[in-house]
C-alpha atoms as a PDB file:
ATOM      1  CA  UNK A   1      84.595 106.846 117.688  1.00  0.00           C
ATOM      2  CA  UNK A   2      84.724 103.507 115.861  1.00  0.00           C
ATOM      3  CA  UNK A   3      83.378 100.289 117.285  1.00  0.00           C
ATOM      4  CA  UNK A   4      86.171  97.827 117.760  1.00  0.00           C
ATOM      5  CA  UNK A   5      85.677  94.124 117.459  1.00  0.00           C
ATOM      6  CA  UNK A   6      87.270  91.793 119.914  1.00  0.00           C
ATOM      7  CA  UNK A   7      87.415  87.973 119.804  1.00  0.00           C
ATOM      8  CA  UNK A   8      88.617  85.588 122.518  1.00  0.00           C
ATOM      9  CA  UNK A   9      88.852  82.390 121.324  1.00  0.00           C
ATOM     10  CA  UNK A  10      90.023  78.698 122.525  1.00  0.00           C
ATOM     11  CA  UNK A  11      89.326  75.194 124.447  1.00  0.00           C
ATOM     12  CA  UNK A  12      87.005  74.727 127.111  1.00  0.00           C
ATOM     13  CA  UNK A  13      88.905  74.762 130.370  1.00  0.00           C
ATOM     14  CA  UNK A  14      91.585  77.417 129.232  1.00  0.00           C
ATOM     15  CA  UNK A  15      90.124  80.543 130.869  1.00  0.00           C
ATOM     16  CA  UNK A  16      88.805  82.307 127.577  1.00  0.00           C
ATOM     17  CA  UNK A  17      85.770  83.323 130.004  1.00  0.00           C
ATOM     18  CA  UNK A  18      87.318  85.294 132.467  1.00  0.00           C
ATOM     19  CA  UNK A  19      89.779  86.647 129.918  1.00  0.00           C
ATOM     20  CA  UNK A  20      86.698  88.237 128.552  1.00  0.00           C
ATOM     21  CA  UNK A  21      84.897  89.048 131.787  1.00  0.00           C
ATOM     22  CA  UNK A  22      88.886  91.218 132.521  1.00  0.00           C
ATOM     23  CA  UNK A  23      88.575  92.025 128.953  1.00  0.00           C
ATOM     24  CA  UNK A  24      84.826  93.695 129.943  1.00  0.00           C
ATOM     25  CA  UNK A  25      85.601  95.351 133.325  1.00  0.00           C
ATOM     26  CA  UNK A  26      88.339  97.095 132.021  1.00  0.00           C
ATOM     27  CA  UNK A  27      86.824  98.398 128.661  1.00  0.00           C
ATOM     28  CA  UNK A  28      83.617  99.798 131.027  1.00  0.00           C
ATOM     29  CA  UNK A  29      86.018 101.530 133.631  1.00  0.00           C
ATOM     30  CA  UNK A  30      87.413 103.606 130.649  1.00  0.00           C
ATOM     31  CA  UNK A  31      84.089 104.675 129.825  1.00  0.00           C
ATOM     32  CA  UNK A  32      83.486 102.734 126.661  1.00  0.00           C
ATOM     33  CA  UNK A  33      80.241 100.966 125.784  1.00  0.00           C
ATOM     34  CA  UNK A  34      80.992  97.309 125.784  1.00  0.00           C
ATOM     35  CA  UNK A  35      78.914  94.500 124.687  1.00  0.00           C
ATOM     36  CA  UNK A  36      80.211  91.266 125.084  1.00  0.00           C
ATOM     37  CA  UNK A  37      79.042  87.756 123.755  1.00  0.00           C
ATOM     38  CA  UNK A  38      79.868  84.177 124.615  1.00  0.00           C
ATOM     39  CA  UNK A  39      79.657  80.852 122.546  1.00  0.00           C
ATOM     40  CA  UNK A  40      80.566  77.789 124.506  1.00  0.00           C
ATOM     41  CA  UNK A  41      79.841  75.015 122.109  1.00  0.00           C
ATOM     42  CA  UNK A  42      81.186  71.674 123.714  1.00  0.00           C
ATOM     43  CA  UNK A  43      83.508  73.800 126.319  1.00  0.00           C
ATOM     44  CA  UNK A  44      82.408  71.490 129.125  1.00  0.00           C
ATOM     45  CA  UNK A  45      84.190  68.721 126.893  1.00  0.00           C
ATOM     46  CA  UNK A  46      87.602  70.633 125.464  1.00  0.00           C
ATOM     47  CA  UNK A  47      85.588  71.879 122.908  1.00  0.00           C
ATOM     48  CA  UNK A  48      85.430  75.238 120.714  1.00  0.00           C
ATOM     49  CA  UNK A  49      84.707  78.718 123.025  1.00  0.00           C
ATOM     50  CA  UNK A  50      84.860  82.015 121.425  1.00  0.00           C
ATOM     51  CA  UNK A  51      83.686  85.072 123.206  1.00  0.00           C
ATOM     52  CA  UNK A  52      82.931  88.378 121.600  1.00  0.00           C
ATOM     53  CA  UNK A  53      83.472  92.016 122.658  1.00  0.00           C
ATOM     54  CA  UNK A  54      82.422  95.105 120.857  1.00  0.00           C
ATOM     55  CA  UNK A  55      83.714  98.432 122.597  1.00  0.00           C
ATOM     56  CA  UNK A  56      82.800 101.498 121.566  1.00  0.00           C
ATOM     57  CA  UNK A  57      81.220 104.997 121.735  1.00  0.00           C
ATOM     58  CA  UNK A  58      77.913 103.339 121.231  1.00  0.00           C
ATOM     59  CA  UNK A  59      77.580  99.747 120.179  1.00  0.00           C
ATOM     60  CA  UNK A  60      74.239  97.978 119.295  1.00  0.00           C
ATOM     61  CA  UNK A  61      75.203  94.257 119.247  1.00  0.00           C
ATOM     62  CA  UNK A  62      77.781  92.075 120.640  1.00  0.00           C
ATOM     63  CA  UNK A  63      78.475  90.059 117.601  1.00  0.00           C
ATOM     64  CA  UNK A  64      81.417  89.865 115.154  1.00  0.00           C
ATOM     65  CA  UNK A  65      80.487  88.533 111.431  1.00  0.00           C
ATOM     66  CA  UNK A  66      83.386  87.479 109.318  1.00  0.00           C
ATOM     67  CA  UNK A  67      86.182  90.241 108.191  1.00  0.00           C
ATOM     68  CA  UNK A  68      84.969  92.343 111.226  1.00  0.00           C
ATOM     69  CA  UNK A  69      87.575  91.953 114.311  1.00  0.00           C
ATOM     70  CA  UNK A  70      90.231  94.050 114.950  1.00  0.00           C
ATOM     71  CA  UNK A  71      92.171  91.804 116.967  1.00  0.00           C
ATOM     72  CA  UNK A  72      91.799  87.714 117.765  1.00  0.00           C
ATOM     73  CA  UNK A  73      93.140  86.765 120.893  1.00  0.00           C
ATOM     74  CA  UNK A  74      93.746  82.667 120.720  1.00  0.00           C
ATOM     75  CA  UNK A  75      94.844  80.453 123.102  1.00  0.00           C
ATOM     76  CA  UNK A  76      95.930  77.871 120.673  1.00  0.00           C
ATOM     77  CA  UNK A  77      97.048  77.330 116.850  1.00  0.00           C
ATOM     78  CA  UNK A  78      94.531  75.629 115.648  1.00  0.00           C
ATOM     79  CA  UNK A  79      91.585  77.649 116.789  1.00  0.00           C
ATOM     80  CA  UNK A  80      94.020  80.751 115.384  1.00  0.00           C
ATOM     81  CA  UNK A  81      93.212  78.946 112.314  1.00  0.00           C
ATOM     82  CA  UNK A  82      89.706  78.014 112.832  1.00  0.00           C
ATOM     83  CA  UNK A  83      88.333  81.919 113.292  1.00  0.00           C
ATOM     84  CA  UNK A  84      91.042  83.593 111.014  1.00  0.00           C
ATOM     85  CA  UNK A  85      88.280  84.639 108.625  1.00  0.00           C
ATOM     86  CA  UNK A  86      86.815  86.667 111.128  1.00  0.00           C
ATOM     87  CA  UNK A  87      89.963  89.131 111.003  1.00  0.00           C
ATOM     88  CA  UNK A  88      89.701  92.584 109.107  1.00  0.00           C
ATOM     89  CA  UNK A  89      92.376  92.718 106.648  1.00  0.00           C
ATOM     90  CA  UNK A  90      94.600  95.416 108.939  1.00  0.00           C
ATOM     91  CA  UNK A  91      93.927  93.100 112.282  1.00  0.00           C
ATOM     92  CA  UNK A  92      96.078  90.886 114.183  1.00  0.00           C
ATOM     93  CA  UNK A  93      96.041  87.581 115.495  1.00  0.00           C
ATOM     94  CA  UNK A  94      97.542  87.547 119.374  1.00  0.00           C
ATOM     95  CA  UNK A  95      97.933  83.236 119.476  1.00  0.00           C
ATOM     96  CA  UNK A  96      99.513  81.223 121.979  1.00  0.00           C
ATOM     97  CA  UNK A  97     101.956  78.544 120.441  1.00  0.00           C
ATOM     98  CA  UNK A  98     100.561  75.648 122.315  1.00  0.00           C
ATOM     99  CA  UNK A  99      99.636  72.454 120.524  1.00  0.00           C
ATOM    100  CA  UNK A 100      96.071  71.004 121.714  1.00  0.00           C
ATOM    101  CA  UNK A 101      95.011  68.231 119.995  1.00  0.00           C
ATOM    102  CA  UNK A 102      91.125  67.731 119.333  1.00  0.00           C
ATOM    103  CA  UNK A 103      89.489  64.941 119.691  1.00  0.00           C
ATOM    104  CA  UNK A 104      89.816  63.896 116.179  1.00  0.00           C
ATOM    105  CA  UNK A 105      93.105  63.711 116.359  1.00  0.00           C
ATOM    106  CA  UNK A 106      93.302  61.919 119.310  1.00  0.00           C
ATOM    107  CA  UNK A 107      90.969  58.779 118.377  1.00  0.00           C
ATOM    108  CA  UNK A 108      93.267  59.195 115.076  1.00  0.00           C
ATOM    109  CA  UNK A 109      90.693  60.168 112.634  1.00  0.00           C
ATOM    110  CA  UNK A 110      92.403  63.273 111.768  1.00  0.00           C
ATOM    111  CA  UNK A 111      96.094  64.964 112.050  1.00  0.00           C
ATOM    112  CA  UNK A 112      96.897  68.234 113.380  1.00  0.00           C
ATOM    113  CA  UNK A 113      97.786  70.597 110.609  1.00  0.00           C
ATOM    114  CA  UNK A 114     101.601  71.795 110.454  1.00  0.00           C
ATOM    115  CA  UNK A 115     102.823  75.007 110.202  1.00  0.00           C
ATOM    116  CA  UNK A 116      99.734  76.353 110.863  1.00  0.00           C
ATOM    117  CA  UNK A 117     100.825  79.971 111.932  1.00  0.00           C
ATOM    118  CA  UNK A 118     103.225  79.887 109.063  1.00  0.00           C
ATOM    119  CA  UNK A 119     100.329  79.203 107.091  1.00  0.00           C
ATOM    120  CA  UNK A 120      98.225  82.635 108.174  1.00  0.00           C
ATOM    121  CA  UNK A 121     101.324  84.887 108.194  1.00  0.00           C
ATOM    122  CA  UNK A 122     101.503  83.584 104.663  1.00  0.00           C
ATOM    123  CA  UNK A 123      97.931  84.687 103.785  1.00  0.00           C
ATOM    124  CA  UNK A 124      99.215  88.129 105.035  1.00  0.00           C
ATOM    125  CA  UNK A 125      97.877  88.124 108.476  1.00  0.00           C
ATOM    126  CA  UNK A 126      99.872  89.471 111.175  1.00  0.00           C
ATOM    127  CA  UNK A 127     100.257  87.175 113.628  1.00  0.00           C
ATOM    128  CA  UNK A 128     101.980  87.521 117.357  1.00  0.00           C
ATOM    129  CA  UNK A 129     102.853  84.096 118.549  1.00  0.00           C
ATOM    130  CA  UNK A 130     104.203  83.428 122.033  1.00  0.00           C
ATOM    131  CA  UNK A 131     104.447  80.152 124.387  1.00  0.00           C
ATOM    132  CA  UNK A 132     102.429  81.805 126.170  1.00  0.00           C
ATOM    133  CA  UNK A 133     102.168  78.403 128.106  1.00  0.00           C
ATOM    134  CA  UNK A 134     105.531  78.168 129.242  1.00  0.00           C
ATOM    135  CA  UNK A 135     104.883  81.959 130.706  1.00  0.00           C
ATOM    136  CA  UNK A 136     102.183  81.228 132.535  1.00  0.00           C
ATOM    137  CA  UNK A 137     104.104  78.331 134.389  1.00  0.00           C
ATOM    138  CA  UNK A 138     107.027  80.807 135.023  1.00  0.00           C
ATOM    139  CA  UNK A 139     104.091  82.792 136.444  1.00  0.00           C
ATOM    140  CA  UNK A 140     103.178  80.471 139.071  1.00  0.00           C
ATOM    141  CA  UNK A 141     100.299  78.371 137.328  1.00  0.00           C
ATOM    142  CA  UNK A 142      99.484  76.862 133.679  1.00  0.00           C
ATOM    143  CA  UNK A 143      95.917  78.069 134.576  1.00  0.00           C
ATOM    144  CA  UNK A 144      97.498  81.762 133.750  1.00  0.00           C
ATOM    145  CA  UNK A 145      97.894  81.451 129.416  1.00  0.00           C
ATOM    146  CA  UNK A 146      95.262  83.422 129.370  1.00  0.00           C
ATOM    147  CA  UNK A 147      96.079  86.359 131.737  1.00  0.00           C
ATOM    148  CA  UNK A 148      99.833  85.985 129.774  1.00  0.00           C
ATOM    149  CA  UNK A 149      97.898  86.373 126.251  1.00  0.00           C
ATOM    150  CA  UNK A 150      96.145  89.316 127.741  1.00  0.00           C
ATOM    151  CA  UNK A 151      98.986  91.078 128.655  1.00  0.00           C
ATOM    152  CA  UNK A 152     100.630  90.408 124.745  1.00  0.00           C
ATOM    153  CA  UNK A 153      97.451  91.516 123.489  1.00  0.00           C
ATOM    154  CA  UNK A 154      97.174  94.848 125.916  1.00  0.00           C
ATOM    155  CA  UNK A 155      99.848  96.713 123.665  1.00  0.00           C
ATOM    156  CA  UNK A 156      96.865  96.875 120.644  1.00  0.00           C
ATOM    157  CA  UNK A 157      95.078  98.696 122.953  1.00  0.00           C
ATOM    158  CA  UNK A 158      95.166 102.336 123.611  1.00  0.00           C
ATOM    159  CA  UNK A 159      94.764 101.931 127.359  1.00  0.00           C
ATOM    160  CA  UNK A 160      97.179 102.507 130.216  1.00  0.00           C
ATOM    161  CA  UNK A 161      99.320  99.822 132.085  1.00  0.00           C
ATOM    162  CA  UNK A 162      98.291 100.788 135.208  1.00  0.00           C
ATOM    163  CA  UNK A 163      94.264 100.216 133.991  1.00  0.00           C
ATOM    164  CA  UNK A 164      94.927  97.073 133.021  1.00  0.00           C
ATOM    165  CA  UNK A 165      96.390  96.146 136.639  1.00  0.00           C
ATOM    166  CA  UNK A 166      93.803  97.957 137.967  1.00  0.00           C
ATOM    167  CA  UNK A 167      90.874  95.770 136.231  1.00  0.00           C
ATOM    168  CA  UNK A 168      93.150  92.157 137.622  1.00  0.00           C
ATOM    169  CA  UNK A 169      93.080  93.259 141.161  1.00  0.00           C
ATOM    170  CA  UNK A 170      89.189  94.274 140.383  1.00  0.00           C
ATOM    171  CA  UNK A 171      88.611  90.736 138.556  1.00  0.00           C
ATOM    172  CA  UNK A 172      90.549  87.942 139.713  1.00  0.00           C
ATOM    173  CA  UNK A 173      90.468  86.137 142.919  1.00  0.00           C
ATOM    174  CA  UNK A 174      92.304  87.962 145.878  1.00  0.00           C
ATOM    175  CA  UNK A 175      94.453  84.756 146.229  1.00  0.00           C
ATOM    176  CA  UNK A 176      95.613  84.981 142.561  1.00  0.00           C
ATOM    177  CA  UNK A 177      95.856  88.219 142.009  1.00  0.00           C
ATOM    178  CA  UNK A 178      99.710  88.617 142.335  1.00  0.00           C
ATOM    179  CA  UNK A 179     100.198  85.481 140.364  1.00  0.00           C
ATOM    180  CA  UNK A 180      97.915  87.121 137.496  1.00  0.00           C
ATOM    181  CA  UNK A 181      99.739  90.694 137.548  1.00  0.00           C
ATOM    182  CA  UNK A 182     103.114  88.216 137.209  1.00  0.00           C
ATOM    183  CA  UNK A 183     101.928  86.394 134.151  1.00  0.00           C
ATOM    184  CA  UNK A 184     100.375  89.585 132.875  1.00  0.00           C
ATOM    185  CA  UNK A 185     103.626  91.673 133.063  1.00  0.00           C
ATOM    186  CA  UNK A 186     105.373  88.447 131.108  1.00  0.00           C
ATOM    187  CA  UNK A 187     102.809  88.442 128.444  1.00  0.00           C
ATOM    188  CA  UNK A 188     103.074  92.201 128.400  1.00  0.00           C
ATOM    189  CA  UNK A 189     106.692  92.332 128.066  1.00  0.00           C
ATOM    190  CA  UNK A 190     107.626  89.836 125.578  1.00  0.00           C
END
């Protein structure tokens, strides 16, 4: 069985953590060896996060060098942009639509790119945008873009639905558990 390469990446604040930590629980209840990593850079501050998990029959380190991940879950353009190079040329980029300006651009020392995810399909990446953003509201909570971009991303994966429940009710807080099966399902079903 082949190692596959995860990475989770986004702004501090957006939930990129326990996306991973869901991520984690669910890959060890189907009886793969998972090694996950987690880079928080300046997350405190809005900052750069990427998390890495490995899954596999046997895996020996956490990391994921450049051209290695199968799939890059982002939860926003830019940073879609930022860790492209870390895709394998077969992977795909799972990215949430949402605009979030970094601080660059908002003391004006900078501009935000355009057509950013016009830009990597161009390069030949395949790329699976969604607002996730406005699903996650729908949901019951803009704190849910990453549970939404989970369930988008859960179709790569050759796990069942009902594990993938299973691991929210075994992850998230009792009182948002419902909420996070909701914005799941949305993710899952657009």
């Amino acid at each position: 069985m082949k190692t596959t390469s995860i990475m989770i990446v986004g702004v501090g604040g957006q939930g990129s953590l326990l996306a991973s930590k869901l991520l984690g629980r669910l890959l060890l209840d189907e009886g793969y060896d998972v090694k996950v990593s987690e880079v928080h850079g300046m997350s405190q501050r809005g900052g750069s996060v990427v998390t890495y998990v490995r899954y596999g029959e046997k895996v020996y380190s956490p990391i994921v060098t450049e051209g290695e991940a199968d799939i890059i879950i982002s939860f926003e353009k830019l940073e879609a942009a930022r860790y492209a190079k870390y895709l394998k040329k077969d992977g795909l980029i799972v990215v949430n639509s949402q605009q979030i300006d970094p601080m660059p651009v908002i003391i004006g020392a900078a501009t935000y790119p355009t057509d950013v995810l016009a830009e990597l399909t161009n390069k030949g990446m395949r790329v699976e945008a969604l607002d996730a953003l406005s699903l996650a509201v729908q949901a019951g909570s803009p704190k849910a873009v990453n549970i939404v971009l989970m369930g988008k991303a859960a179709k790569n994966f050759d796990i069942p639905y009902e594990s993938w429940i299973k691991a929210i009710e075994n992850t998230v807080a009792e009182r948002f558990v419902e909420m996070n099966k909701k914005a799941f399902d949305l993710g899952y079903n657009c």
